[in-house]
N, C-alpha and C. Protein backbone atom coordinates (compact mmCIF):
# COMPACT_ATOMS: atom_id res chain seq x y z
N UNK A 1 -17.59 9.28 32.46
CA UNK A 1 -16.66 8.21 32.13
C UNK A 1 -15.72 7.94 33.31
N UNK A 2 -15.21 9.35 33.79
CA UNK A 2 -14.52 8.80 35.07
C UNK A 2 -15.14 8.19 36.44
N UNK A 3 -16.77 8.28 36.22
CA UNK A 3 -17.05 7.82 37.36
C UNK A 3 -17.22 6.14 36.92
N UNK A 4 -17.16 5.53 35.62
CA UNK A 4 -16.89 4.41 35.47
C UNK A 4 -15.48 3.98 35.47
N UNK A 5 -14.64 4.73 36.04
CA UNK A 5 -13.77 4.03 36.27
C UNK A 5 -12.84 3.60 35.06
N UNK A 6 -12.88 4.73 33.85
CA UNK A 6 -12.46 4.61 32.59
C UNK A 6 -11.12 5.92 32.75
N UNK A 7 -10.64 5.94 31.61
CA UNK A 7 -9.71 7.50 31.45
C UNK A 7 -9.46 7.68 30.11
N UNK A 8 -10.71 8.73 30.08
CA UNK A 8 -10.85 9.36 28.61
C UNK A 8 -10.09 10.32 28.19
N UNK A 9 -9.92 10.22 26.93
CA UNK A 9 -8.71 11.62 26.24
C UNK A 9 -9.64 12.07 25.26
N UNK A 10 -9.19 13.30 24.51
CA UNK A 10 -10.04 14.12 23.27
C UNK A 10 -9.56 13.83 22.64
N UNK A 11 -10.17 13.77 21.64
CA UNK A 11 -9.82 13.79 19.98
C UNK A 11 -10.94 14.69 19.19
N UNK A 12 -10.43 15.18 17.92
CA UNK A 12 -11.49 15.66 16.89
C UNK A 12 -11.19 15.71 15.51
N UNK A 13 -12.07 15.35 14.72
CA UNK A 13 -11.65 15.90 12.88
C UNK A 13 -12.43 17.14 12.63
N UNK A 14 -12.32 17.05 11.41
CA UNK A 14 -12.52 18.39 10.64
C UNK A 14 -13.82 17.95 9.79
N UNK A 15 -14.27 18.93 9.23
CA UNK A 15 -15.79 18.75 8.41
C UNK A 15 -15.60 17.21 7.41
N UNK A 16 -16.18 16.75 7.57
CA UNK A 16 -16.44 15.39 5.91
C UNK A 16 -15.25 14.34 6.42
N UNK A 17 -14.89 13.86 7.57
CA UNK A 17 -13.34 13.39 7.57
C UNK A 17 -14.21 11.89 7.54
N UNK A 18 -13.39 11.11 6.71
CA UNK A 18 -13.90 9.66 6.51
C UNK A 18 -12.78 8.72 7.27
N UNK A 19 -13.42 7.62 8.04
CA UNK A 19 -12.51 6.76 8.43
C UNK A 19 -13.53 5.22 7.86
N UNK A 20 -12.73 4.37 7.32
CA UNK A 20 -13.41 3.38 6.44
C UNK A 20 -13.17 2.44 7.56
N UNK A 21 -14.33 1.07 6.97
CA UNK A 21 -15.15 0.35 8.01
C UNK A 21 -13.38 -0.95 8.41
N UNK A 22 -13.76 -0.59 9.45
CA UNK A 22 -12.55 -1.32 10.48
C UNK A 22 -13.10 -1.88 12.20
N UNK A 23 -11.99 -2.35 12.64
CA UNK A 23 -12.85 -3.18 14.00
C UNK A 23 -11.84 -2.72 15.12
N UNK A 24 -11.58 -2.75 16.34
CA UNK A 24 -10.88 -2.93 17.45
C UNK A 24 -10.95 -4.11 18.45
N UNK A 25 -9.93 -4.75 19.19
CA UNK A 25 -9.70 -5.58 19.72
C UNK A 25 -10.37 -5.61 20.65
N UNK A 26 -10.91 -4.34 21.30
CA UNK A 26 -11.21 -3.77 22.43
C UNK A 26 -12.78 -3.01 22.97
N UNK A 27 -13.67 -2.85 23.96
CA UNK A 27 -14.18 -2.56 23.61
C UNK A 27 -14.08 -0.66 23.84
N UNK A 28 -15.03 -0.15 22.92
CA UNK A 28 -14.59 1.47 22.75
C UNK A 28 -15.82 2.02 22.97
N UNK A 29 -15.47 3.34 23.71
CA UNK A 29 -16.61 4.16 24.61
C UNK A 29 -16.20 5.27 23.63
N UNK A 30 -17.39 6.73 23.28
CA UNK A 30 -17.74 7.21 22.46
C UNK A 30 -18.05 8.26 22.68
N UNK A 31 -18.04 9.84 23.19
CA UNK A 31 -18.88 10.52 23.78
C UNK A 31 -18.76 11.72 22.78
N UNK A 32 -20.28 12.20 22.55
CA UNK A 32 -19.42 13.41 21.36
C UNK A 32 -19.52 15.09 22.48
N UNK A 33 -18.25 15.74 22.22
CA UNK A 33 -18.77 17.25 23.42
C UNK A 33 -19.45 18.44 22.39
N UNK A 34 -18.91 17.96 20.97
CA UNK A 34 -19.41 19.13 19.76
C UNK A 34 -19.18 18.41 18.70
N UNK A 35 -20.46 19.12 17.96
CA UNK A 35 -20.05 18.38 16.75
C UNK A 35 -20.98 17.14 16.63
N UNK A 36 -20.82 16.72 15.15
CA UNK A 36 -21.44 15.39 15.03
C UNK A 36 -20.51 14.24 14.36
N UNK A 37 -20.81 13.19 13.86
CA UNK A 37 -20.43 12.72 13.75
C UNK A 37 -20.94 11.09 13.44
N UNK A 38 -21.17 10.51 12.27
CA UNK A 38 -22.27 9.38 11.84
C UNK A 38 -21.31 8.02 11.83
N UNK A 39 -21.58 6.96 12.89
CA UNK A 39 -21.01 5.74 12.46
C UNK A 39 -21.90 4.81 11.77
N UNK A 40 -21.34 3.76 10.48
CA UNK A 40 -22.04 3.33 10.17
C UNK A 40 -21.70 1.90 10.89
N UNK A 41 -22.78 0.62 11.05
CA UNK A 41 -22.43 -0.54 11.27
C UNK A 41 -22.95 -1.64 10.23
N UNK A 42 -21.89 -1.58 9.44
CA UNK A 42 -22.05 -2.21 8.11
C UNK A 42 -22.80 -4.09 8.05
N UNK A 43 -22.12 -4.68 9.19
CA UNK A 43 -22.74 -6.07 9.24
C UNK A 43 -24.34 -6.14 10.17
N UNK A 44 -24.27 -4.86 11.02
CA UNK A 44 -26.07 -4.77 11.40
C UNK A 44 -26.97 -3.88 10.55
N UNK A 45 -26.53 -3.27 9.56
CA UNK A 45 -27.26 -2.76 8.20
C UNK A 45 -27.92 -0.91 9.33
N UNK A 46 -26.88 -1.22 10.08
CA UNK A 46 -27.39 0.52 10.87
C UNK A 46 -26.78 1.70 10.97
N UNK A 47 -26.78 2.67 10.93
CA UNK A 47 -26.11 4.23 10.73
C UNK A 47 -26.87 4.57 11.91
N UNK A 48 -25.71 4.93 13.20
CA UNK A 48 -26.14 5.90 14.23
C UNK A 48 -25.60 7.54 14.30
N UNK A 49 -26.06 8.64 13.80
CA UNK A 49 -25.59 10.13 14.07
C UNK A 49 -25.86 10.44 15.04
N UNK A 50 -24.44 10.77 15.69
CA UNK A 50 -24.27 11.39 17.24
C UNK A 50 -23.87 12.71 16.96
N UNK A 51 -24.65 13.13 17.96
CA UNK A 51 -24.48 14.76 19.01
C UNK A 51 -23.78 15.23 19.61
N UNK A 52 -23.59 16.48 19.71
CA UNK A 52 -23.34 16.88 21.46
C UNK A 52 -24.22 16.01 22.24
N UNK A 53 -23.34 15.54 23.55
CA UNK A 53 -24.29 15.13 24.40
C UNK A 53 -24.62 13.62 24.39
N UNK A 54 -24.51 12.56 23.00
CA UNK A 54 -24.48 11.50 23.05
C UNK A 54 -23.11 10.40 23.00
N UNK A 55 -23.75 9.44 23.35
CA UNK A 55 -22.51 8.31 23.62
C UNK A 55 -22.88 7.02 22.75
N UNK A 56 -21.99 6.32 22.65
CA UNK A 56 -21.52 5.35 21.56
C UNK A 56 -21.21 4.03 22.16
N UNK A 57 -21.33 2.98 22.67
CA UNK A 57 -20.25 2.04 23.18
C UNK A 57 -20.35 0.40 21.95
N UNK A 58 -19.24 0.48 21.55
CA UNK A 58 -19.01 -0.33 20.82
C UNK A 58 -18.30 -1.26 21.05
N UNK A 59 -18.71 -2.52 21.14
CA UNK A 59 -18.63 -4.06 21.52
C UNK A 59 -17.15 -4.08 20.91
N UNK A 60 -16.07 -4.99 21.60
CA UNK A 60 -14.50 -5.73 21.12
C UNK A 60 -15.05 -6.06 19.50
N UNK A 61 -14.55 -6.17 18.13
CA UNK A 61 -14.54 -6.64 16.69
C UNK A 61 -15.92 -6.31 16.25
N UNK A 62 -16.26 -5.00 17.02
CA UNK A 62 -17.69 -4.75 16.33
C UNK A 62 -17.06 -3.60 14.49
N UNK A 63 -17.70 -4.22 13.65
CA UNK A 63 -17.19 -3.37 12.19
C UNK A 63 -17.54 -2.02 12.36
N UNK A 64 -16.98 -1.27 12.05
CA UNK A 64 -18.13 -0.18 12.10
C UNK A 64 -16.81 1.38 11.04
N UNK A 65 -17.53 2.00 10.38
CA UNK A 65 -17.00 3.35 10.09
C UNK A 65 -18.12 4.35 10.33
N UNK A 66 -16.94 5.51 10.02
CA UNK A 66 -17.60 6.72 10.35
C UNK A 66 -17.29 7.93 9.40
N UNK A 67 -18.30 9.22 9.29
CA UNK A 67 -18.25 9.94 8.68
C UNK A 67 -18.62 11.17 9.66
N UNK A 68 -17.69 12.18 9.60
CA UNK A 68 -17.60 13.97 10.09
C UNK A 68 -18.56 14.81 9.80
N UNK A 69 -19.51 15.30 10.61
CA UNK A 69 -20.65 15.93 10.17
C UNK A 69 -20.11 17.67 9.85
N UNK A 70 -20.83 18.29 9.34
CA UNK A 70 -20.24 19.41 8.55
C UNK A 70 -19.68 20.59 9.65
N UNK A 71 -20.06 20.32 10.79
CA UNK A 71 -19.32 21.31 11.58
C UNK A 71 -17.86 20.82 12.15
N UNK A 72 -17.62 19.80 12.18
CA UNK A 72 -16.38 18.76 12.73
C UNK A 72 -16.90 18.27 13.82
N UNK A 73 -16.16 17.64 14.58
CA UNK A 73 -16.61 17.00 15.99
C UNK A 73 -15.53 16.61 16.97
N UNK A 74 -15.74 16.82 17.83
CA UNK A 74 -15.35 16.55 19.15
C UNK A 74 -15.53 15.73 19.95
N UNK A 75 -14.41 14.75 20.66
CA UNK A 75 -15.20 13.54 21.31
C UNK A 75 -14.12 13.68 22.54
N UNK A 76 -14.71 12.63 23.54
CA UNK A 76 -14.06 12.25 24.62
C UNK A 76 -14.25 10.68 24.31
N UNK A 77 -12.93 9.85 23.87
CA UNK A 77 -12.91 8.35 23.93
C UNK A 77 -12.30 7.64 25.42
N UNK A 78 -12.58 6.34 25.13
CA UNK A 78 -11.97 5.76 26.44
C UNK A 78 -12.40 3.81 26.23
N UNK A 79 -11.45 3.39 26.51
CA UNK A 79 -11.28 2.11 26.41
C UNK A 79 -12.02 1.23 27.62
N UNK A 80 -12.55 0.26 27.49
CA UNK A 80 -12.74 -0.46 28.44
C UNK A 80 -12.85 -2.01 28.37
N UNK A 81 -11.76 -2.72 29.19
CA UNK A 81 -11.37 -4.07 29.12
C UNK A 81 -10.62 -4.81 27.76
């Protein structure tokens, strides 16, 4: 992420943590370091579950929620434009 020229911070929840379907102004980068973690994208009818190891990038007013996979998860986020 920093070699794109981004500046990512951590965040993490706890086992089962629900965040209901909402949008950002902005667009949002995704990276999981542990843990999983399932977003759903309610207006493209798709559920992506991320890893350790995978990334996310989600378009400015893209809908989307998410659900905490049973170990919790760990991410590195970061904004871009």
């Amino acid at each position: 992420m920093t070699e794109e020229g981004l500046s990512p911070y951590s965040w993490s929840n706890g086992p089962h943590d629900i965040y209901s379907a909402h949008t950002h102004g902005y667009n949002k980068i995704i990276y999981v370091v542990r843990g999983s973690i399932a977003f759903g994208l309610p207006e493209l009818g798709q559920q992506l579950t991320l890893k350790a190891g995978d990334r996310l990038d989600l378009p400015a007013g893209t809908v989307h929620d998410a659900v905490v996979g049973s170990q919790g998860v760990v991410c590195l986020e970061a904004y871009k434009g």
